[in-house]
PDB file of N, CA and C in Angstrom:
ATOM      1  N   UNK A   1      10.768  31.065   5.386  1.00  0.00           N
ATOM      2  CA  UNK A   1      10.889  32.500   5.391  1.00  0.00           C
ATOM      3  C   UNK A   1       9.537  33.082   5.791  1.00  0.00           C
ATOM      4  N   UNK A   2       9.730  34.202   6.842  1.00  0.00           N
ATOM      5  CA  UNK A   2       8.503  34.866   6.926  1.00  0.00           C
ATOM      6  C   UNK A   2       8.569  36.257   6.727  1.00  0.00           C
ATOM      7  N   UNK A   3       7.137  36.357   5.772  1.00  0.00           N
ATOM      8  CA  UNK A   3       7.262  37.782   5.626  1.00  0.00           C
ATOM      9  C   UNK A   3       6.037  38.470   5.895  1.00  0.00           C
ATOM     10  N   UNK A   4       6.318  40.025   6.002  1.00  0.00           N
ATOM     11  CA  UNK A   4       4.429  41.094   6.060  1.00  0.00           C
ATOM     12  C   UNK A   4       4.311  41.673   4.592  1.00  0.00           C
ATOM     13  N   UNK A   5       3.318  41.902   4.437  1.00  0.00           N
ATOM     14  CA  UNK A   5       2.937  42.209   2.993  1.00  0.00           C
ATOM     15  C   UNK A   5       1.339  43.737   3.512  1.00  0.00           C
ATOM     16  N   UNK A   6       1.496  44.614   2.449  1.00  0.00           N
ATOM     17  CA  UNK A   6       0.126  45.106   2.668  1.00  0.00           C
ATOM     18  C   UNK A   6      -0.820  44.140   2.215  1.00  0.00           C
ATOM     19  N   UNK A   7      -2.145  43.696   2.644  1.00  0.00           N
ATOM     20  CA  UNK A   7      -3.372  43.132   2.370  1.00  0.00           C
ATOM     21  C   UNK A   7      -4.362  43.955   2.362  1.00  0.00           C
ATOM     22  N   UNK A   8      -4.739  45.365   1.369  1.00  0.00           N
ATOM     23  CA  UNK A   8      -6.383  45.900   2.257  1.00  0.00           C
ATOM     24  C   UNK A   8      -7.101  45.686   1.113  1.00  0.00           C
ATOM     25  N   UNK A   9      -7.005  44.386   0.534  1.00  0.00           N
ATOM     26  CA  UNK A   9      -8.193  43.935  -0.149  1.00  0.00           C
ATOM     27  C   UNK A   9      -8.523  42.175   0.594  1.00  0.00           C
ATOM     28  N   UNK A  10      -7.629  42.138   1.724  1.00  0.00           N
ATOM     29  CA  UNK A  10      -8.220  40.615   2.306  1.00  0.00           C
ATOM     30  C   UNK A  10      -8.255  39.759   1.715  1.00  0.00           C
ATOM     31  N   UNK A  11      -7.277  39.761   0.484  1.00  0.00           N
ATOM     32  CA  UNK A  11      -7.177  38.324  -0.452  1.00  0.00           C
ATOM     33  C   UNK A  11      -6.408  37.044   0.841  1.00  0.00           C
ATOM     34  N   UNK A  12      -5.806  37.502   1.527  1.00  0.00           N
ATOM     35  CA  UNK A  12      -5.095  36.683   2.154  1.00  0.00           C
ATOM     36  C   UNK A  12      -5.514  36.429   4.127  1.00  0.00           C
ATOM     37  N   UNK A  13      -5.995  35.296   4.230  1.00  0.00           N
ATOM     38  CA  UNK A  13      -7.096  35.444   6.158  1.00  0.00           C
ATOM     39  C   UNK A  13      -5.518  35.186   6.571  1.00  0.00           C
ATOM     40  N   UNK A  14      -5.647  35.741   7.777  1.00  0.00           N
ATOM     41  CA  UNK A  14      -4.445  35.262   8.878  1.00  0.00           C
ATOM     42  C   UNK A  14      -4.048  33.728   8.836  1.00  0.00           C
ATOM     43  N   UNK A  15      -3.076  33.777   8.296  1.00  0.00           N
ATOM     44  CA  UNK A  15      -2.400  32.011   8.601  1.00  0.00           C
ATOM     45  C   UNK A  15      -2.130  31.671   7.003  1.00  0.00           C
ATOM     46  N   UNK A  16      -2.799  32.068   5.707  1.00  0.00           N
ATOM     47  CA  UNK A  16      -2.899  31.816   4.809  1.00  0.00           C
ATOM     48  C   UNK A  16      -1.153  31.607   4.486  1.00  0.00           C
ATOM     49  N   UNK A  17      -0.843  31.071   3.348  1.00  0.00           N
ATOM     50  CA  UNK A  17      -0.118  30.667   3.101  1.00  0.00           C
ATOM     51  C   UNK A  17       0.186  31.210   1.535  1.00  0.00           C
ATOM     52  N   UNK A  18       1.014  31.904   0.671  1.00  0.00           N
ATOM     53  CA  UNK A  18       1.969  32.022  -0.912  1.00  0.00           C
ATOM     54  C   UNK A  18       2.774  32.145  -1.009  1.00  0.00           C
ATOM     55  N   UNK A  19       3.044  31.548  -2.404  1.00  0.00           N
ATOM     56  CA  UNK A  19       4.523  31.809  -3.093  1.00  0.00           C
ATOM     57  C   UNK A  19       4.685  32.642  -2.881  1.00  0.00           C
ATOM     58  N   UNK A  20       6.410  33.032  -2.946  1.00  0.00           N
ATOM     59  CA  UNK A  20       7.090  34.348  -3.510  1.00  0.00           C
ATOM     60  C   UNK A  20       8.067  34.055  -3.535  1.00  0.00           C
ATOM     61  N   UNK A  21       8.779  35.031  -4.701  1.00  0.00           N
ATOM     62  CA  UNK A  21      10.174  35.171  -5.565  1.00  0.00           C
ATOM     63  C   UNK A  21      10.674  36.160  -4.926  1.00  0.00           C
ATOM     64  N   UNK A  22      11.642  35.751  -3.990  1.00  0.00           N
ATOM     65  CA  UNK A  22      12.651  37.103  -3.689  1.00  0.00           C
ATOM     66  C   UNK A  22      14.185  36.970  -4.457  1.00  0.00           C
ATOM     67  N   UNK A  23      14.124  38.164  -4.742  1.00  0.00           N
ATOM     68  CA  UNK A  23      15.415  38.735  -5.536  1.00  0.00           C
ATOM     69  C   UNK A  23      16.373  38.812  -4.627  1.00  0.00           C
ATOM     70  N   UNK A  24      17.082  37.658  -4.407  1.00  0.00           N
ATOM     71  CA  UNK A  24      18.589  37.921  -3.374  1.00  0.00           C
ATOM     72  C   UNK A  24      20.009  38.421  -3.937  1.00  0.00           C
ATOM     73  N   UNK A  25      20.110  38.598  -5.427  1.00  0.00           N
ATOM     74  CA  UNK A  25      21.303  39.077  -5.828  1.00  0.00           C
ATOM     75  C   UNK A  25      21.408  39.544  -7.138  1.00  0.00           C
ATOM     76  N   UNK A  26      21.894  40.412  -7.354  1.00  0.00           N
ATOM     77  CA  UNK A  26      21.805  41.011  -8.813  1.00  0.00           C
ATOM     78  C   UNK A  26      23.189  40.730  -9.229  1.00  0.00           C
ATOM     79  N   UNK A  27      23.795  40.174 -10.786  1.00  0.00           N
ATOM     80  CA  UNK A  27      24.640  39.854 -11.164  1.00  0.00           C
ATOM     81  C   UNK A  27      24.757  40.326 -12.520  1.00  0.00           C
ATOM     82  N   UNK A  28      26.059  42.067 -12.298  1.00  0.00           N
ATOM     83  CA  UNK A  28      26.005  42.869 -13.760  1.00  0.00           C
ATOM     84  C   UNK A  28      26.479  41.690 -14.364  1.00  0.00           C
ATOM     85  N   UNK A  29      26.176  42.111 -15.869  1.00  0.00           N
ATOM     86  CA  UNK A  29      26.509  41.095 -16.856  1.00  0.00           C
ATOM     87  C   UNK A  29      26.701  40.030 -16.980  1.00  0.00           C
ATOM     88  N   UNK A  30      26.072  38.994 -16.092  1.00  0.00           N
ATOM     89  CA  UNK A  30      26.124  37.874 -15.969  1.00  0.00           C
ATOM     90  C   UNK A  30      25.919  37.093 -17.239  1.00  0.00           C
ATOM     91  N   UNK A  31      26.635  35.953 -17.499  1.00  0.00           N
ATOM     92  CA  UNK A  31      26.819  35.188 -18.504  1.00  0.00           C
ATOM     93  C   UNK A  31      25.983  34.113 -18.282  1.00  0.00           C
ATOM     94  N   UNK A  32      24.885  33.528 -18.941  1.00  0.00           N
ATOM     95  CA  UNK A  32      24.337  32.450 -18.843  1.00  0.00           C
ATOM     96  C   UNK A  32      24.531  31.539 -20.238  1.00  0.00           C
ATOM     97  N   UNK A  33      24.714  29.976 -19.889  1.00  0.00           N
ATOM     98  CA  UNK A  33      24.216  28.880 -21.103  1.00  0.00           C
ATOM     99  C   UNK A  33      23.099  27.877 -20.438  1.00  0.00           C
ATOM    100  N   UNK A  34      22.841  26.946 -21.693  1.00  0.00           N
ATOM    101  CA  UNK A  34      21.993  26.247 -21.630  1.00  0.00           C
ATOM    102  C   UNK A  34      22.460  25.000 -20.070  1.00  0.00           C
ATOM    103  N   UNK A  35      21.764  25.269 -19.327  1.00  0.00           N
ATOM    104  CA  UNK A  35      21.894  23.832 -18.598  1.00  0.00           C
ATOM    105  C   UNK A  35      22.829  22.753 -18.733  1.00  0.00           C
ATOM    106  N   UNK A  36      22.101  22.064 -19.340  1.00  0.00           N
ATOM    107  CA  UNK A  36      22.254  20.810 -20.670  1.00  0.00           C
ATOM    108  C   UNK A  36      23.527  21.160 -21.450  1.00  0.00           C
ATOM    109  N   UNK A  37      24.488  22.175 -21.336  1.00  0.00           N
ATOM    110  CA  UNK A  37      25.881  22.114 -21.557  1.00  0.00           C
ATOM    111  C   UNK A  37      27.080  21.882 -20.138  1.00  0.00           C
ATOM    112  N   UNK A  38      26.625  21.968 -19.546  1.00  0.00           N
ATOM    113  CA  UNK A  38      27.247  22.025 -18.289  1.00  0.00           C
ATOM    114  C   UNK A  38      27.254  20.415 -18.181  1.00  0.00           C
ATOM    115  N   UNK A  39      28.416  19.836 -18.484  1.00  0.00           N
ATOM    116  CA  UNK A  39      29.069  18.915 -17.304  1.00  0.00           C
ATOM    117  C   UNK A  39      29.852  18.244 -16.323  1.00  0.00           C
ATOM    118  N   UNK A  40      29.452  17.517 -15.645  1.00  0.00           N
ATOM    119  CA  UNK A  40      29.829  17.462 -14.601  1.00  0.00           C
ATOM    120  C   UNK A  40      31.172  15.998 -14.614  1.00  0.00           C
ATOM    121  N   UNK A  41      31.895  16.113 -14.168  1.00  0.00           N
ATOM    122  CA  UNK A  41      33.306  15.041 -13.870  1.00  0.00           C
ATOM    123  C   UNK A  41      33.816  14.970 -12.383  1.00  0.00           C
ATOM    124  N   UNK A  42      33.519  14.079 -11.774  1.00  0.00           N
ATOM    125  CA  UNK A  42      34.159  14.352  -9.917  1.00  0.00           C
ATOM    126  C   UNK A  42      33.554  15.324  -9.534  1.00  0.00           C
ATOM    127  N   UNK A  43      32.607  16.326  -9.612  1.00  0.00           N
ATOM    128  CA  UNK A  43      32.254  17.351  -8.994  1.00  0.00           C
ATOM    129  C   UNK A  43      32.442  18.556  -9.891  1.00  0.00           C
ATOM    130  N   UNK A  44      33.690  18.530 -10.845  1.00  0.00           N
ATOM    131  CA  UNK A  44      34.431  19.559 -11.614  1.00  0.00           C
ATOM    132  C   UNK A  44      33.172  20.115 -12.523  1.00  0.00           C
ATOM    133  N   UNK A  45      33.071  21.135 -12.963  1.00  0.00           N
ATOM    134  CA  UNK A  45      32.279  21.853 -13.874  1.00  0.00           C
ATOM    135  C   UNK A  45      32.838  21.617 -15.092  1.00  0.00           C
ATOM    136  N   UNK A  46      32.456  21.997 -16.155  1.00  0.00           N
ATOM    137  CA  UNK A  46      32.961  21.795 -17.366  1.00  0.00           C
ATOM    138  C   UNK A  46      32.163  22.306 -18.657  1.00  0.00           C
ATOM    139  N   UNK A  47      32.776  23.052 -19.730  1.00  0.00           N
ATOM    140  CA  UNK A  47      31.783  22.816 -20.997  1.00  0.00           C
ATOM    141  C   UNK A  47      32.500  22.736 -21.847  1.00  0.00           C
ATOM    142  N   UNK A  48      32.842  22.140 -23.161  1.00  0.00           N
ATOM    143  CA  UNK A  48      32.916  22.159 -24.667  1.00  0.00           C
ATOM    144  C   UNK A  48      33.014  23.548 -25.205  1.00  0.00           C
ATOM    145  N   UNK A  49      34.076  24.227 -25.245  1.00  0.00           N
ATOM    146  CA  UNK A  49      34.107  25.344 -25.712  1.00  0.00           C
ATOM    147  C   UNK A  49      34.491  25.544 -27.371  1.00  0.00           C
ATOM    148  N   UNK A  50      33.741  26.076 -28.422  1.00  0.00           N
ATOM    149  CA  UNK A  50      34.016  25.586 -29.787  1.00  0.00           C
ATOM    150  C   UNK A  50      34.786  27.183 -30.677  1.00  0.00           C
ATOM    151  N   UNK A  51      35.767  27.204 -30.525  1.00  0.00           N
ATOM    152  CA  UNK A  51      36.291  28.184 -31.512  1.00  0.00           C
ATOM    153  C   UNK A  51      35.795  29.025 -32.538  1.00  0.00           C
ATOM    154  N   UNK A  52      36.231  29.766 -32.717  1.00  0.00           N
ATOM    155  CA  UNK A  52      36.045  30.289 -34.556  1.00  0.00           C
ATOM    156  C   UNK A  52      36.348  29.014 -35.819  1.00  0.00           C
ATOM    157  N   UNK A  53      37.373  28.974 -35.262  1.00  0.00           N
ATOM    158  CA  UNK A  53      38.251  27.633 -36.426  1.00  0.00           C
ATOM    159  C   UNK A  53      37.622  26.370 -36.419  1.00  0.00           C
ATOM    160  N   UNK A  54      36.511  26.395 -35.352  1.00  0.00           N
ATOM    161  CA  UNK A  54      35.772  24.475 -34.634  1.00  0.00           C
ATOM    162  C   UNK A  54      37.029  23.367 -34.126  1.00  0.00           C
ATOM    163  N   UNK A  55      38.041  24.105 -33.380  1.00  0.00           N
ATOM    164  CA  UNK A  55      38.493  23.562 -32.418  1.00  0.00           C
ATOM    165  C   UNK A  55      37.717  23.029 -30.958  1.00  0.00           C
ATOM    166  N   UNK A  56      37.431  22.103 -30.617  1.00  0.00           N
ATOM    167  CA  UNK A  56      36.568  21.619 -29.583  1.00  0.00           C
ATOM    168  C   UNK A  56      37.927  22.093 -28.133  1.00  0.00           C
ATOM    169  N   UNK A  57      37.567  22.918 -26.954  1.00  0.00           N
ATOM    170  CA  UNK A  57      38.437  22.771 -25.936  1.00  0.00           C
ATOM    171  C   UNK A  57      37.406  22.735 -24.476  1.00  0.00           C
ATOM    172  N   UNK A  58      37.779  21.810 -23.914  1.00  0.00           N
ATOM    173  CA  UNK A  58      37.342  20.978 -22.470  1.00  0.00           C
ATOM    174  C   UNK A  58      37.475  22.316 -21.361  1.00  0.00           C
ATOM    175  N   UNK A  59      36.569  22.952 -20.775  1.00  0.00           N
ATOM    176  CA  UNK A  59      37.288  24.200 -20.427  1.00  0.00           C
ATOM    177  C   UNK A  59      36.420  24.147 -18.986  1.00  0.00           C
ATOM    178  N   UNK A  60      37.165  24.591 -17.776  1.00  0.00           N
ATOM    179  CA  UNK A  60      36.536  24.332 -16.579  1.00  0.00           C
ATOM    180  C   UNK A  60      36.161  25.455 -16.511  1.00  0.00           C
ATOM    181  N   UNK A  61      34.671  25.520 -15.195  1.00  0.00           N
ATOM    182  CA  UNK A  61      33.419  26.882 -15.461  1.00  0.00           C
ATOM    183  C   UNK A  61      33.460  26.532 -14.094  1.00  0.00           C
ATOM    184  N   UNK A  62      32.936  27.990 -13.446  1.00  0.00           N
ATOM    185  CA  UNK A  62      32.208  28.050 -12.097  1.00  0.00           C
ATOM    186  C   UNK A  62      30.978  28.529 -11.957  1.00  0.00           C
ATOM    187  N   UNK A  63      30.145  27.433 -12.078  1.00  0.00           N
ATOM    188  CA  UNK A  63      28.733  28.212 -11.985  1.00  0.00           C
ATOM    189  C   UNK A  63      27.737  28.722 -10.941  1.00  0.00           C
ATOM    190  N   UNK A  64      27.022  29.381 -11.508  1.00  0.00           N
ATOM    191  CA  UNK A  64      25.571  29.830 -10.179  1.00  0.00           C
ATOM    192  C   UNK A  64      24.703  29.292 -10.394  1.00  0.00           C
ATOM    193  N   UNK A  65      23.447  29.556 -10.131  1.00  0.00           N
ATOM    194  CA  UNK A  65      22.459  29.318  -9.662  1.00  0.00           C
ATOM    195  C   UNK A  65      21.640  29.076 -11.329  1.00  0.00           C
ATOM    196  N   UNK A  66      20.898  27.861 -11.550  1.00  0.00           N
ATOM    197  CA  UNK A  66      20.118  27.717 -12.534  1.00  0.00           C
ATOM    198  C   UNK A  66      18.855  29.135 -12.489  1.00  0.00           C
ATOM    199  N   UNK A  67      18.676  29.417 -13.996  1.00  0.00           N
ATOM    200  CA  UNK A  67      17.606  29.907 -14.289  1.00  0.00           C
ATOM    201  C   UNK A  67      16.661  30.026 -15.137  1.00  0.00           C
ATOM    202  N   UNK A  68      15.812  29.229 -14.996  1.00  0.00           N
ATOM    203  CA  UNK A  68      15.202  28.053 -15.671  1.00  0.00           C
ATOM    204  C   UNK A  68      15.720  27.136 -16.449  1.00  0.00           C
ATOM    205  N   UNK A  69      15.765  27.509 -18.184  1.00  0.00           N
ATOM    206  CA  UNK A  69      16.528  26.529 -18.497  1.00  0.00           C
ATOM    207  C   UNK A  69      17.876  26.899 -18.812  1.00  0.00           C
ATOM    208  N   UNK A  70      18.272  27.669 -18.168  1.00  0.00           N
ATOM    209  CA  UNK A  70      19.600  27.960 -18.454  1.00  0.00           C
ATOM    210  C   UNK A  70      20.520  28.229 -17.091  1.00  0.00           C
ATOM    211  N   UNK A  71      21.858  28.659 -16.903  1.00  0.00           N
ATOM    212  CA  UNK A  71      22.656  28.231 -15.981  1.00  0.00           C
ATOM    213  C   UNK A  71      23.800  29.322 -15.581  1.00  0.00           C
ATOM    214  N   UNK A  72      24.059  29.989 -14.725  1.00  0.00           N
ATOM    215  CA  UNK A  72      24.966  31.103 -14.831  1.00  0.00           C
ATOM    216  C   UNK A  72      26.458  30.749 -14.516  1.00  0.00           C
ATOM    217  N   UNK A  73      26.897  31.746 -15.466  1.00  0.00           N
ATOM    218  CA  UNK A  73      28.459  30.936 -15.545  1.00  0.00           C
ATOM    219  C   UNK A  73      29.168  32.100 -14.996  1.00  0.00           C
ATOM    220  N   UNK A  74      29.951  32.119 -13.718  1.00  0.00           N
ATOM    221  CA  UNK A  74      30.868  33.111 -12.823  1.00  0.00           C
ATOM    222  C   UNK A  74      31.958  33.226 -13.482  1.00  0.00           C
ATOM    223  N   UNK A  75      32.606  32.131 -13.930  1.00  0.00           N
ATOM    224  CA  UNK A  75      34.073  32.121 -14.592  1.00  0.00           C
ATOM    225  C   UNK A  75      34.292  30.799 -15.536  1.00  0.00           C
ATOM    226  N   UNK A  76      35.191  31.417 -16.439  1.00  0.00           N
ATOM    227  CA  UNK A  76      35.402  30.161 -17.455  1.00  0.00           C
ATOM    228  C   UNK A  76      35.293  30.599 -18.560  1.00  0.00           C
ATOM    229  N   UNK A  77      34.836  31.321 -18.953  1.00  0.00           N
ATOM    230  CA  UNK A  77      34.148  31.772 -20.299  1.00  0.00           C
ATOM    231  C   UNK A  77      33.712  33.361 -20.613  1.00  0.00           C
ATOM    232  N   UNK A  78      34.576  33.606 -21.721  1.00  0.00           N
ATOM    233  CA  UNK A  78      34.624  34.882 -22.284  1.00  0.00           C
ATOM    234  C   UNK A  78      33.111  35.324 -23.102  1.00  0.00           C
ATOM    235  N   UNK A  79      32.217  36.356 -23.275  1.00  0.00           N
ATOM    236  CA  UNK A  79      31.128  36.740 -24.059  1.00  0.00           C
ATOM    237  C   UNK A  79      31.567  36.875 -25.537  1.00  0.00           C
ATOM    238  N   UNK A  80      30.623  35.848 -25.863  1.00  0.00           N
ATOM    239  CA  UNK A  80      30.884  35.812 -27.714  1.00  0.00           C
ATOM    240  C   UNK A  80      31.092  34.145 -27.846  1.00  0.00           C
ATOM    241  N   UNK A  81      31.574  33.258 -26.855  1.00  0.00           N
ATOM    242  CA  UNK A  81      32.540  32.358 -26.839  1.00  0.00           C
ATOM    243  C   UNK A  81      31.414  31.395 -27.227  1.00  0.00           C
ATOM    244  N   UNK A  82      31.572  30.129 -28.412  1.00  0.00           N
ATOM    245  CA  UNK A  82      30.440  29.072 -28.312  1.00  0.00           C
ATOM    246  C   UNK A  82      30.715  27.807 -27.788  1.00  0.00           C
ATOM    247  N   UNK A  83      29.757  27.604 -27.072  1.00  0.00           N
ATOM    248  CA  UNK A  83      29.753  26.380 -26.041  1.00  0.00           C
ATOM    249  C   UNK A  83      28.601  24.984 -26.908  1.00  0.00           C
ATOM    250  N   UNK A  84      29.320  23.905 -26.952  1.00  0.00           N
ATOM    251  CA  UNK A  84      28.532  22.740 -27.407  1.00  0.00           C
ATOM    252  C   UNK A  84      27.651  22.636 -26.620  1.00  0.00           C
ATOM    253  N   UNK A  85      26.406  22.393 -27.006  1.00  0.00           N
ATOM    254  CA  UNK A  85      25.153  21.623 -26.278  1.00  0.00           C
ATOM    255  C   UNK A  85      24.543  20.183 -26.715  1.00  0.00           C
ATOM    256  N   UNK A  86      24.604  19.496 -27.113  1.00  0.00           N
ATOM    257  CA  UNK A  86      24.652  18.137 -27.477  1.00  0.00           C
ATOM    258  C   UNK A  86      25.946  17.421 -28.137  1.00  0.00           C
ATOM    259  N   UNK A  87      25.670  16.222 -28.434  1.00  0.00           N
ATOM    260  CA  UNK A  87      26.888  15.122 -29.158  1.00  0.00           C
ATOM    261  C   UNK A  87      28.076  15.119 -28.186  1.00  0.00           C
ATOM    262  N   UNK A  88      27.868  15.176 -26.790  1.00  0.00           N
ATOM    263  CA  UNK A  88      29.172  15.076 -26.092  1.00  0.00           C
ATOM    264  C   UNK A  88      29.818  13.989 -26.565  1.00  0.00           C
ATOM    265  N   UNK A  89      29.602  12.876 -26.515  1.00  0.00           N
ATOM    266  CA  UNK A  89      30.226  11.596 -26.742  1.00  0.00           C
ATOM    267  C   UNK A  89      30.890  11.815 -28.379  1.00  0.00           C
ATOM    268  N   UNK A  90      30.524  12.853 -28.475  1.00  0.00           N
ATOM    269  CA  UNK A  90      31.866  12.576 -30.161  1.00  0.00           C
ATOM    270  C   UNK A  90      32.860  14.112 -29.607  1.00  0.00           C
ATOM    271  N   UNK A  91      32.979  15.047 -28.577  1.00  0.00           N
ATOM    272  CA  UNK A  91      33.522  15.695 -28.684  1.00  0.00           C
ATOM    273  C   UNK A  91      35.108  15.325 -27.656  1.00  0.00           C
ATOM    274  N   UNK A  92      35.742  15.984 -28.533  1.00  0.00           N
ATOM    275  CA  UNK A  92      37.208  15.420 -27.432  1.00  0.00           C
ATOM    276  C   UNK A  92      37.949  17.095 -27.282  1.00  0.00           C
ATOM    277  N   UNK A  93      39.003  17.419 -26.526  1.00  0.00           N
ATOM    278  CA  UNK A  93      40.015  18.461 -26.627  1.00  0.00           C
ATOM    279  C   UNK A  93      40.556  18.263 -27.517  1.00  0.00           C
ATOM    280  N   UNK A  94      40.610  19.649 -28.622  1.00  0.00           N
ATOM    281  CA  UNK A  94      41.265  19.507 -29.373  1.00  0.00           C
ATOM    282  C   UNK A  94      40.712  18.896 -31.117  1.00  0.00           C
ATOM    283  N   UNK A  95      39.469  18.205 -30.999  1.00  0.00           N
ATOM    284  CA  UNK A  95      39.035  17.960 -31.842  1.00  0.00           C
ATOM    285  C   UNK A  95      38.294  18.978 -33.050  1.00  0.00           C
ATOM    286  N   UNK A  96      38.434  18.936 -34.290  1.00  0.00           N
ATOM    287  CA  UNK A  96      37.847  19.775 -35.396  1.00  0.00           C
ATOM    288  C   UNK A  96      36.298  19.197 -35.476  1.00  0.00           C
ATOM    289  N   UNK A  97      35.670  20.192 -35.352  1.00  0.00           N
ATOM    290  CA  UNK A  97      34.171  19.971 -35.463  1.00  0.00           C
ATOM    291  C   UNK A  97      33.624  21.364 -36.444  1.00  0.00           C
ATOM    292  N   UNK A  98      32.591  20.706 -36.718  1.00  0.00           N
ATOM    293  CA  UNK A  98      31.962  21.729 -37.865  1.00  0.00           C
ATOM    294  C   UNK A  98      30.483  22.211 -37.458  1.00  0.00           C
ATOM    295  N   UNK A  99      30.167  23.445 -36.456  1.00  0.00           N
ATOM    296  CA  UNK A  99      29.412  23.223 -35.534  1.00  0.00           C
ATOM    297  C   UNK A  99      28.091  23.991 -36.658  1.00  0.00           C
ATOM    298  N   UNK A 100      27.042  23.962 -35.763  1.00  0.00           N
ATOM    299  CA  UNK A 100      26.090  24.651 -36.467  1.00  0.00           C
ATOM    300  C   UNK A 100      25.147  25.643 -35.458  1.00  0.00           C
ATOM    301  N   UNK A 101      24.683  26.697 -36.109  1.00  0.00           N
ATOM    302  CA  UNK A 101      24.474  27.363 -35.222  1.00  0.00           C
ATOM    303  C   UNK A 101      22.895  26.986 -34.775  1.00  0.00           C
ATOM    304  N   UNK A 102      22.180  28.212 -34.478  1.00  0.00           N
ATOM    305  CA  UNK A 102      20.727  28.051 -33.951  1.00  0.00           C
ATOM    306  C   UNK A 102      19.525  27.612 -34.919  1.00  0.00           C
ATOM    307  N   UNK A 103      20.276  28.489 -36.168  1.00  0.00           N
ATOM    308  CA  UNK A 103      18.823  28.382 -36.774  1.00  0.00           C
ATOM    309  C   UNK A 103      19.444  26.696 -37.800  1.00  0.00           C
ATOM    310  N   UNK A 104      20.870  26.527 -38.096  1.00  0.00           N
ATOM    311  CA  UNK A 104      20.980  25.637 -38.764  1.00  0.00           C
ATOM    312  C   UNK A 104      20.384  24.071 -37.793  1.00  0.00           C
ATOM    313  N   UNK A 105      20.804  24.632 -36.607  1.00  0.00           N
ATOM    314  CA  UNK A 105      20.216  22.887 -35.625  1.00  0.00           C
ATOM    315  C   UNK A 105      18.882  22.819 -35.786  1.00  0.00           C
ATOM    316  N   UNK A 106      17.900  24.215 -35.854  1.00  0.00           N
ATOM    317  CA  UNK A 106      16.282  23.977 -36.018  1.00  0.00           C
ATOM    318  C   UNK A 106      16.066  23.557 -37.796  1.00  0.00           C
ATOM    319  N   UNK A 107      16.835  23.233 -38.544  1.00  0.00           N
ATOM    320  CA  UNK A 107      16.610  22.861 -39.590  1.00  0.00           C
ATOM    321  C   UNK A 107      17.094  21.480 -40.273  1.00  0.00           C
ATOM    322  N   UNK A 108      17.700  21.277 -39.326  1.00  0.00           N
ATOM    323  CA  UNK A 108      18.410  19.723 -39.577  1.00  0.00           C
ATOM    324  C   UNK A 108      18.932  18.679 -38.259  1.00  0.00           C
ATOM    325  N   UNK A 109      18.806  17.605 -38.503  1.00  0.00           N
ATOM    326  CA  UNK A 109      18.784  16.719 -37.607  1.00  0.00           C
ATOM    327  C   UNK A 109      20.039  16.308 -36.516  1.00  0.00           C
ATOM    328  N   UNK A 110      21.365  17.206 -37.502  1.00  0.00           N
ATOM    329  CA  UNK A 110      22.555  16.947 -37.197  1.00  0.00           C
ATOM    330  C   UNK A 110      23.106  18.139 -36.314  1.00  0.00           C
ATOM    331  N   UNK A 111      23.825  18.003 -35.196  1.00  0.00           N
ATOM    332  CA  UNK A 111      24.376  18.980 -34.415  1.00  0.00           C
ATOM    333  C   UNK A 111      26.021  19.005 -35.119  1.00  0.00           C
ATOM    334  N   UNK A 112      26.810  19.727 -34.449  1.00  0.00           N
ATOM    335  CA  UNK A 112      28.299  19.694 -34.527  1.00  0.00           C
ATOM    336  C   UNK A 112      28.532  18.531 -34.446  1.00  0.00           C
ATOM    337  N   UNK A 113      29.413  18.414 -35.685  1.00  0.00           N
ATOM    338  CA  UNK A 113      29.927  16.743 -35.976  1.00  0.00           C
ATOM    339  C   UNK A 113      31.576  16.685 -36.117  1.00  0.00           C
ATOM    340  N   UNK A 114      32.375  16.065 -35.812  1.00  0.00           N
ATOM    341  CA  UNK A 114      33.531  15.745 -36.321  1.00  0.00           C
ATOM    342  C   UNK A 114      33.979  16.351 -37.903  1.00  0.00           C
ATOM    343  N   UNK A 115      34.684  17.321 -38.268  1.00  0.00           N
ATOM    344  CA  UNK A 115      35.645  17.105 -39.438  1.00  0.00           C
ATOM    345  C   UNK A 115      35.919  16.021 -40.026  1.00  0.00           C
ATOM    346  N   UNK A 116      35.534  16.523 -41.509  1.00  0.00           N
ATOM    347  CA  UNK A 116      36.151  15.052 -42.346  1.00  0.00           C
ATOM    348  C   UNK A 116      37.656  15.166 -42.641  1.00  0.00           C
ATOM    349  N   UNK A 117      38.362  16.295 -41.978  1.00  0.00           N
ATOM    350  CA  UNK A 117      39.323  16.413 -42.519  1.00  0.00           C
ATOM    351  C   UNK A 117      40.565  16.048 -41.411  1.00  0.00           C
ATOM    352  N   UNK A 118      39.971  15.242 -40.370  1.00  0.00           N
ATOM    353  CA  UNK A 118      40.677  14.408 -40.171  1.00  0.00           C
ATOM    354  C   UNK A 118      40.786  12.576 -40.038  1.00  0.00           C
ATOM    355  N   UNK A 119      41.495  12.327 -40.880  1.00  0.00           N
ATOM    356  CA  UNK A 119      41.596  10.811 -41.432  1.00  0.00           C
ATOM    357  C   UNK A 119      43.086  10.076 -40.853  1.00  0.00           C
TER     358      UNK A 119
END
């Protein structure tokens, strides 16, 4: 990309070379999660969507563009809605989990775990 810029303090000699962040799209209310919830199957998007009740549901997402550590989600997911971010390998569709929120994961070692109340 090339661009002109004012210079009348000469920080920059002819040819010089900087970064820059251009803003190519503004997105009202855009929904973002963590990265690191987003996965991937054949190409398919995907996240762990966790209920009120800690029903675990497998729910397909269309995402945008990372921003930093987090990830914008176009479709898939309603505002309010909680999305798992670790323990994939114990989560299934459909499964009862007993999730924990922000400040309970910064206080203990354990993320959303399986229900004991199913045996």
């Amino acid at each position: 990309m090339r661009a002109e810029m004012p210079n009348p303090e000469s920080r920059l000699l002819p040819g010089e070379k900087t970064k820059v962040k251009v803003l190519l799209d503004v997105l009202e209310g855009a929904m973002t999660v963590p990265v690191v919830a987003v996965r991937d199957e054949d190409g398919a998007k995907y996240v762990f969507v966790v209920s009120a009740d800690g029903i675990v549901e497998k729910r397909n997402v269309s995402v945008g563009a990372p921003v930093g550590k987090r990830i914008v989600v176009k479709s898939g997911l309603a505002p309010g809605e909680m999305v798992a971010t670790d323990k994939f390998d114990l989560l299934f569709d459909g499964e009862k989990v007993s999730p924990l929120g922000a400040e309970d994961k910064n206080n203990s070692k354990k993320s959303a775990q399986p229900s004991e109340d199913k045996k």
